[in-house]
PDB file of N, CA and C in Angstrom:
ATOM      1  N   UNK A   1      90.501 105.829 117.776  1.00  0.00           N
ATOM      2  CA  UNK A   1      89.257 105.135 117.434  1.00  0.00           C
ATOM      3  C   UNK A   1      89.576 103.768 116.832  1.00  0.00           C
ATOM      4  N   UNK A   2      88.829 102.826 117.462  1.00  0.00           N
ATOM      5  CA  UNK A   2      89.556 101.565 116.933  1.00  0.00           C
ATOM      6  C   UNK A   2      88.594 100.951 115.622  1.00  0.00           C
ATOM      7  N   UNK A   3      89.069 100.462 114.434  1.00  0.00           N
ATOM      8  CA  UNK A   3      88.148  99.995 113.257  1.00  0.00           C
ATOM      9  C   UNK A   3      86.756  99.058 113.366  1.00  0.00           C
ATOM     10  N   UNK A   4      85.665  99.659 112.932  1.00  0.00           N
ATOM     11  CA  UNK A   4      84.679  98.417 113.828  1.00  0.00           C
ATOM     12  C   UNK A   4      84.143  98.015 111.894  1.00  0.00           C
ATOM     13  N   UNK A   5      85.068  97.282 111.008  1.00  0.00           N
ATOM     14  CA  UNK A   5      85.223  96.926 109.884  1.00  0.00           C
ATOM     15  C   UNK A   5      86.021  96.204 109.641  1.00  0.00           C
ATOM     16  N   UNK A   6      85.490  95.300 108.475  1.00  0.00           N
ATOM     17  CA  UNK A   6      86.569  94.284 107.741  1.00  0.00           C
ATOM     18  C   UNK A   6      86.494  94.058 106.663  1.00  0.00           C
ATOM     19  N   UNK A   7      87.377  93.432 106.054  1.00  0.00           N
ATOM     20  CA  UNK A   7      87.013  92.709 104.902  1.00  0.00           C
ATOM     21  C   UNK A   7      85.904  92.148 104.264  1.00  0.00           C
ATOM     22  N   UNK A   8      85.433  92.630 103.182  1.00  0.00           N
ATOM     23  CA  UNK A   8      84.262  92.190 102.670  1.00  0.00           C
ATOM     24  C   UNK A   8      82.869  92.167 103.912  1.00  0.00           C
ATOM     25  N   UNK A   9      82.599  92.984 104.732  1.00  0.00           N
ATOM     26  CA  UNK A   9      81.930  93.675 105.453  1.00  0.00           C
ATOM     27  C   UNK A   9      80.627  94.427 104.067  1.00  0.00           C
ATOM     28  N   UNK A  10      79.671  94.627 104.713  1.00  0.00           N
ATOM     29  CA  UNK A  10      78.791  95.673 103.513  1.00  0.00           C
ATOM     30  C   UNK A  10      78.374  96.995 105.028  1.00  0.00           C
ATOM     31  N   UNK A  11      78.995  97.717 103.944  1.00  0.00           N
ATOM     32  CA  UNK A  11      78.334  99.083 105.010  1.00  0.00           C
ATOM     33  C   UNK A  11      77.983 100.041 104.591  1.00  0.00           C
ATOM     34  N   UNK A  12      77.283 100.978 105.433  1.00  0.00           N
ATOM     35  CA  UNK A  12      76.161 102.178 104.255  1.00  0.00           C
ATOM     36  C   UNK A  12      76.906 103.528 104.544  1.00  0.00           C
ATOM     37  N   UNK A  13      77.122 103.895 103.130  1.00  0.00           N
ATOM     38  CA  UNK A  13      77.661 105.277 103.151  1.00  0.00           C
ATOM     39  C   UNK A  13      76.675 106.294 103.936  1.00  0.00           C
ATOM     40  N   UNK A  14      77.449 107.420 104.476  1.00  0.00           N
ATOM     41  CA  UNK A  14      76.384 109.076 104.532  1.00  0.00           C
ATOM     42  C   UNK A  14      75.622 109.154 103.141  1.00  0.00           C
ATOM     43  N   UNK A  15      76.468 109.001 102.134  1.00  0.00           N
ATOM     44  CA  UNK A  15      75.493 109.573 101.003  1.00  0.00           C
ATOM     45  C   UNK A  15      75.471 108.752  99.953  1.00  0.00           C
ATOM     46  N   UNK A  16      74.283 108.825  99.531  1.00  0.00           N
ATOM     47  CA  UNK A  16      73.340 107.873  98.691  1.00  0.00           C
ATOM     48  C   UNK A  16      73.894 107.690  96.929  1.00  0.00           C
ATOM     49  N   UNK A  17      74.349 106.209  96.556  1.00  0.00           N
ATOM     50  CA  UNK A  17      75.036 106.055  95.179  1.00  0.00           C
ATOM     51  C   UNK A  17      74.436 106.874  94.117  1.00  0.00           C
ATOM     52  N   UNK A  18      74.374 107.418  93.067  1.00  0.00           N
ATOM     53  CA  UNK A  18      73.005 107.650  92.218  1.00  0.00           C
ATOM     54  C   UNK A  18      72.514 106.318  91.367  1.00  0.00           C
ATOM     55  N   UNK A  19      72.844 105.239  91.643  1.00  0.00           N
ATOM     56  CA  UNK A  19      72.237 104.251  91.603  1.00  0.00           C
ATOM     57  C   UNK A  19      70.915 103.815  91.727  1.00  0.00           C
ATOM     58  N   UNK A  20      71.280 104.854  93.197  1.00  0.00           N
ATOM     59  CA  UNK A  20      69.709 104.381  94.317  1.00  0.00           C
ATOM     60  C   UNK A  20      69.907 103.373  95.353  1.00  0.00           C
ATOM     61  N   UNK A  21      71.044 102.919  95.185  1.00  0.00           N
ATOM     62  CA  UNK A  21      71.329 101.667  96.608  1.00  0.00           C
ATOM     63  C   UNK A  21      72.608 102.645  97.968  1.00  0.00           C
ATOM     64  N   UNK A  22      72.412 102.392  99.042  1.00  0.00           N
ATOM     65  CA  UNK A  22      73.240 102.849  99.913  1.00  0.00           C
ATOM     66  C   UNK A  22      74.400 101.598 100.931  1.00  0.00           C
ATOM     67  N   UNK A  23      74.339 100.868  99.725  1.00  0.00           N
ATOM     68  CA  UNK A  23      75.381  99.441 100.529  1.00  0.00           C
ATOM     69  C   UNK A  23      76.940  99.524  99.861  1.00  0.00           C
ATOM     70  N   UNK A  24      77.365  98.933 100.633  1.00  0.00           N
ATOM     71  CA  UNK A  24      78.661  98.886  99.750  1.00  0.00           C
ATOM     72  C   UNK A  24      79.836  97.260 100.345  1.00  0.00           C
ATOM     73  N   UNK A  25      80.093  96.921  99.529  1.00  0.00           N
ATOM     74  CA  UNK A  25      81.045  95.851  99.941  1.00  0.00           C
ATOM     75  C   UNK A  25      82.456  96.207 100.219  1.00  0.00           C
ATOM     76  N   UNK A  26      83.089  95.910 101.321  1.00  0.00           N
ATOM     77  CA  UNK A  26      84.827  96.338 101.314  1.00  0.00           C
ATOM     78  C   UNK A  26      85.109  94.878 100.529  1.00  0.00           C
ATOM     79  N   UNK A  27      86.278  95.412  99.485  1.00  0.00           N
ATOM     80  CA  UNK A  27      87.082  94.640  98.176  1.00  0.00           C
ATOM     81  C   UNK A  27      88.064  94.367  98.739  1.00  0.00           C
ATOM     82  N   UNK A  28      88.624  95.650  99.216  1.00  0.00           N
ATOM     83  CA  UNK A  28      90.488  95.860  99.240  1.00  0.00           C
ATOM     84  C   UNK A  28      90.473  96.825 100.388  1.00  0.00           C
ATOM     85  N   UNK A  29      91.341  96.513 101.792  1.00  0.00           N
ATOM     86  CA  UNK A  29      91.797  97.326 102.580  1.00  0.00           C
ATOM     87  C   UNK A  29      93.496  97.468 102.907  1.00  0.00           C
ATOM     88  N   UNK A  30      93.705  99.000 102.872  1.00  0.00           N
ATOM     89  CA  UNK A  30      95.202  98.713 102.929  1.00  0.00           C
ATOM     90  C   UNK A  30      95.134 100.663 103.605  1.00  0.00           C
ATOM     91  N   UNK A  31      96.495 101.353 103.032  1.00  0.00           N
ATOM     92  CA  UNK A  31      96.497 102.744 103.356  1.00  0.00           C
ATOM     93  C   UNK A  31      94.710 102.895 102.474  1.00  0.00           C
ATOM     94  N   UNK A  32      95.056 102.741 101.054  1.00  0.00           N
ATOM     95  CA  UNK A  32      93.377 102.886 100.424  1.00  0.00           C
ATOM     96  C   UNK A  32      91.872 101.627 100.488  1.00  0.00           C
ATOM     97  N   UNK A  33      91.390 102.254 100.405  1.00  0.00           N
ATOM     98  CA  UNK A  33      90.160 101.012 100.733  1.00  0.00           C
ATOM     99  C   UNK A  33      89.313 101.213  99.633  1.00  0.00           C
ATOM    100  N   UNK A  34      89.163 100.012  98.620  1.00  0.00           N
ATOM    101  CA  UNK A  34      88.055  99.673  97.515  1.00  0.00           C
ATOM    102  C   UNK A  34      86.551  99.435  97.729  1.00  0.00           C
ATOM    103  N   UNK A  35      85.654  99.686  97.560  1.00  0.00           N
ATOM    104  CA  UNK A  35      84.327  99.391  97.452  1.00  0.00           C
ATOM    105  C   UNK A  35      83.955  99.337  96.874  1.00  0.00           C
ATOM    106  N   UNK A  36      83.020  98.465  96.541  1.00  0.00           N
ATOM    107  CA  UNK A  36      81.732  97.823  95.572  1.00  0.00           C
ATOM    108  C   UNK A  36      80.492  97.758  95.929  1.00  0.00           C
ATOM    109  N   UNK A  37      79.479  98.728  94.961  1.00  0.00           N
ATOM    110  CA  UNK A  37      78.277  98.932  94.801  1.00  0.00           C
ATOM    111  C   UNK A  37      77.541  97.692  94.824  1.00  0.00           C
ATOM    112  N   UNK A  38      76.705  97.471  95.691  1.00  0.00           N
ATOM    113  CA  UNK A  38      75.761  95.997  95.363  1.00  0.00           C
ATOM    114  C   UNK A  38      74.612  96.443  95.149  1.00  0.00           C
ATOM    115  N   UNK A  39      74.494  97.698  94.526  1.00  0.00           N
ATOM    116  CA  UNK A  39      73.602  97.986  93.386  1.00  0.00           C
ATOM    117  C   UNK A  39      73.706  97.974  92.045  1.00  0.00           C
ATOM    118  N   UNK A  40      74.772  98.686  91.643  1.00  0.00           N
ATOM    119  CA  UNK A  40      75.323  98.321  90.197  1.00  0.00           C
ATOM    120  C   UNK A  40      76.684  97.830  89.926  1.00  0.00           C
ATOM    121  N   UNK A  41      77.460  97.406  90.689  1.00  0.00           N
ATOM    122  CA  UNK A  41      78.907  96.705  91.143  1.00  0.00           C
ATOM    123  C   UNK A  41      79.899  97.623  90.864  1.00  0.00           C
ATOM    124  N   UNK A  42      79.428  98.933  90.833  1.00  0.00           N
ATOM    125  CA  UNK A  42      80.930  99.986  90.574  1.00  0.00           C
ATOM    126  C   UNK A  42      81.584 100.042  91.774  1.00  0.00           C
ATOM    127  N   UNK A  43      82.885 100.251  91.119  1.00  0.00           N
ATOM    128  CA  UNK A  43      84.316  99.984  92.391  1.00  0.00           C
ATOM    129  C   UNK A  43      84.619 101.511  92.319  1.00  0.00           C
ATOM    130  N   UNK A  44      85.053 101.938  93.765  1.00  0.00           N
ATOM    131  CA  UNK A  44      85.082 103.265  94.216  1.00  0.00           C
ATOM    132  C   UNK A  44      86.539 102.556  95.201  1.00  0.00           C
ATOM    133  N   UNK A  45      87.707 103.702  94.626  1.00  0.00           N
ATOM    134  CA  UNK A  45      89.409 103.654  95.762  1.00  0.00           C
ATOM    135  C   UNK A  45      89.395 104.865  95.989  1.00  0.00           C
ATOM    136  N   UNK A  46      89.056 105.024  97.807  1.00  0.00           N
ATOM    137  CA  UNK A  46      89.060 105.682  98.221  1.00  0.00           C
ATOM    138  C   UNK A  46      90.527 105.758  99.439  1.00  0.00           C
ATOM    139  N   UNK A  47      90.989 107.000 100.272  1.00  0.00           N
ATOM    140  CA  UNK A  47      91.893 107.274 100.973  1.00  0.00           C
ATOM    141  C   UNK A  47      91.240 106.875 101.950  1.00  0.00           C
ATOM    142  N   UNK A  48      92.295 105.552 103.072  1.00  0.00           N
ATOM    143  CA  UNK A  48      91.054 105.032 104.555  1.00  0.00           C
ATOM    144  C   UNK A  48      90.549 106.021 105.323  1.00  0.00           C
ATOM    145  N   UNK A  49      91.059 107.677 105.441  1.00  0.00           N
ATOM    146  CA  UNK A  49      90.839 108.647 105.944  1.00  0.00           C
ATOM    147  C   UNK A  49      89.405 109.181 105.825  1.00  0.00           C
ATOM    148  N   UNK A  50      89.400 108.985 104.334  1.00  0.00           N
ATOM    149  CA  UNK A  50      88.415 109.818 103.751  1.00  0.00           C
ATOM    150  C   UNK A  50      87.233 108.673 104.130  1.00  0.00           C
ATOM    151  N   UNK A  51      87.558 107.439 103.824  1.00  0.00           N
ATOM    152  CA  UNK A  51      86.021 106.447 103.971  1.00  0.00           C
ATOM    153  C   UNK A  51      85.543 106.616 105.281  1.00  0.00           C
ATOM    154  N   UNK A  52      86.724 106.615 106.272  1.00  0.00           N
ATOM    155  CA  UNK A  52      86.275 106.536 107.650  1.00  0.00           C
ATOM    156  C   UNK A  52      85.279 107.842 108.127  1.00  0.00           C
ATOM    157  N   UNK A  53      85.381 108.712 107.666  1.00  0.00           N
ATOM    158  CA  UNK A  53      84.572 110.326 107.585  1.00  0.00           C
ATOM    159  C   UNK A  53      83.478 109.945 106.702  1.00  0.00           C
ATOM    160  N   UNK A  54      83.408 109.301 105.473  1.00  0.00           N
ATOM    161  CA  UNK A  54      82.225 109.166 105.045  1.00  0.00           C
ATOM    162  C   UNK A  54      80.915 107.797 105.162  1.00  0.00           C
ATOM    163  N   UNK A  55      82.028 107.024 106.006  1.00  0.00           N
ATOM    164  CA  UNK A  55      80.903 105.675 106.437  1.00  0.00           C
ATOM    165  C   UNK A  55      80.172 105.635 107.702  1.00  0.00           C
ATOM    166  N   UNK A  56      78.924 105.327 107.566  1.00  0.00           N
ATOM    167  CA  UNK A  56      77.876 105.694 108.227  1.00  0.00           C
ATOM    168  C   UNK A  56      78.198 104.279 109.393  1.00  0.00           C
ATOM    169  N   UNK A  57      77.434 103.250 109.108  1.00  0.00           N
ATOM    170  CA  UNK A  57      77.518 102.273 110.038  1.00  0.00           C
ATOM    171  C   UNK A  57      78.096 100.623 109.202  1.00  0.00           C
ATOM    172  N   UNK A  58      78.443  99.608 109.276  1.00  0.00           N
ATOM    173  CA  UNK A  58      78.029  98.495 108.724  1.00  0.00           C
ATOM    174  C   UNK A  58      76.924  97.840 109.269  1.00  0.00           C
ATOM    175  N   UNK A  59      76.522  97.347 108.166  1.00  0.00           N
ATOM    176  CA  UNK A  59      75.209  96.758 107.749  1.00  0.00           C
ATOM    177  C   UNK A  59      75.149  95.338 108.307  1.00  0.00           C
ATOM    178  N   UNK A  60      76.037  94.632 107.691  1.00  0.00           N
ATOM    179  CA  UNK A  60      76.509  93.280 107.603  1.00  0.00           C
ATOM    180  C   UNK A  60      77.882  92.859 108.165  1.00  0.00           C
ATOM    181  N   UNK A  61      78.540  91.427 108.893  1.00  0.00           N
ATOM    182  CA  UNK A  61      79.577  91.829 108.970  1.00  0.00           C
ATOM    183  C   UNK A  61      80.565  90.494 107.985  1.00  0.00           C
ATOM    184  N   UNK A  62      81.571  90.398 107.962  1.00  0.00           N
ATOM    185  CA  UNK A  62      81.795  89.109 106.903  1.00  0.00           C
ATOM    186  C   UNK A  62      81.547  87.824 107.335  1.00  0.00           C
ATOM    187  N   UNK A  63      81.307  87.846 108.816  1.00  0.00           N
ATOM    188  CA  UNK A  63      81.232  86.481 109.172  1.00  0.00           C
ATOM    189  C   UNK A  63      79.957  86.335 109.185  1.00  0.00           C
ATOM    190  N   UNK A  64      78.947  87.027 109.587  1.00  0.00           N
ATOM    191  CA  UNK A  64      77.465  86.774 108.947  1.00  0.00           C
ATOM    192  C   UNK A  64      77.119  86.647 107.561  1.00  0.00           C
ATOM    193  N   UNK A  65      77.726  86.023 106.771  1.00  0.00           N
ATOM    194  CA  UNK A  65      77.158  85.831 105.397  1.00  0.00           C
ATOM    195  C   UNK A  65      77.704  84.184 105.060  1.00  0.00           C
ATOM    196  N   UNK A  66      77.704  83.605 105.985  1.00  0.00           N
ATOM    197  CA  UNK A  66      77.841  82.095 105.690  1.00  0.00           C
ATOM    198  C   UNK A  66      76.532  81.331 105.558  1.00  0.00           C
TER     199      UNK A  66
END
């Protein structure tokens, strides 16, 4: 499966922050991948395994935010 993500990309988890927002910003990609809430800016390091099973679609991609 080839990555349809990047850097600083915003994409919506399966399941919902308890925030109340379902976006998330990629920070940091490597073996682990960082995300940030752009509801309340909490950072979540997750295993790329595990994000890839729990990310729904992206939203946004980095080059659309110029």
């Amino acid at each position: 499966m080839e990555k349809s993500y990047e850097l600083h990309d915003i994409v919506e988890m399966k399941k919902q922050h308890p925030c109340g927002t379902n976006s998330w910003e990629i920070i940091r990609m490597g073996a682990d991948i960082r995300i940030k809430c752009q509801g309340c800016g909490q950072l979540i390091l997750m295993p790329r395994r595990e994000f890839e099973r729990k990310m729904k679609k992206v939203l946004h991609k980095a080059a659309d935010k110029d």
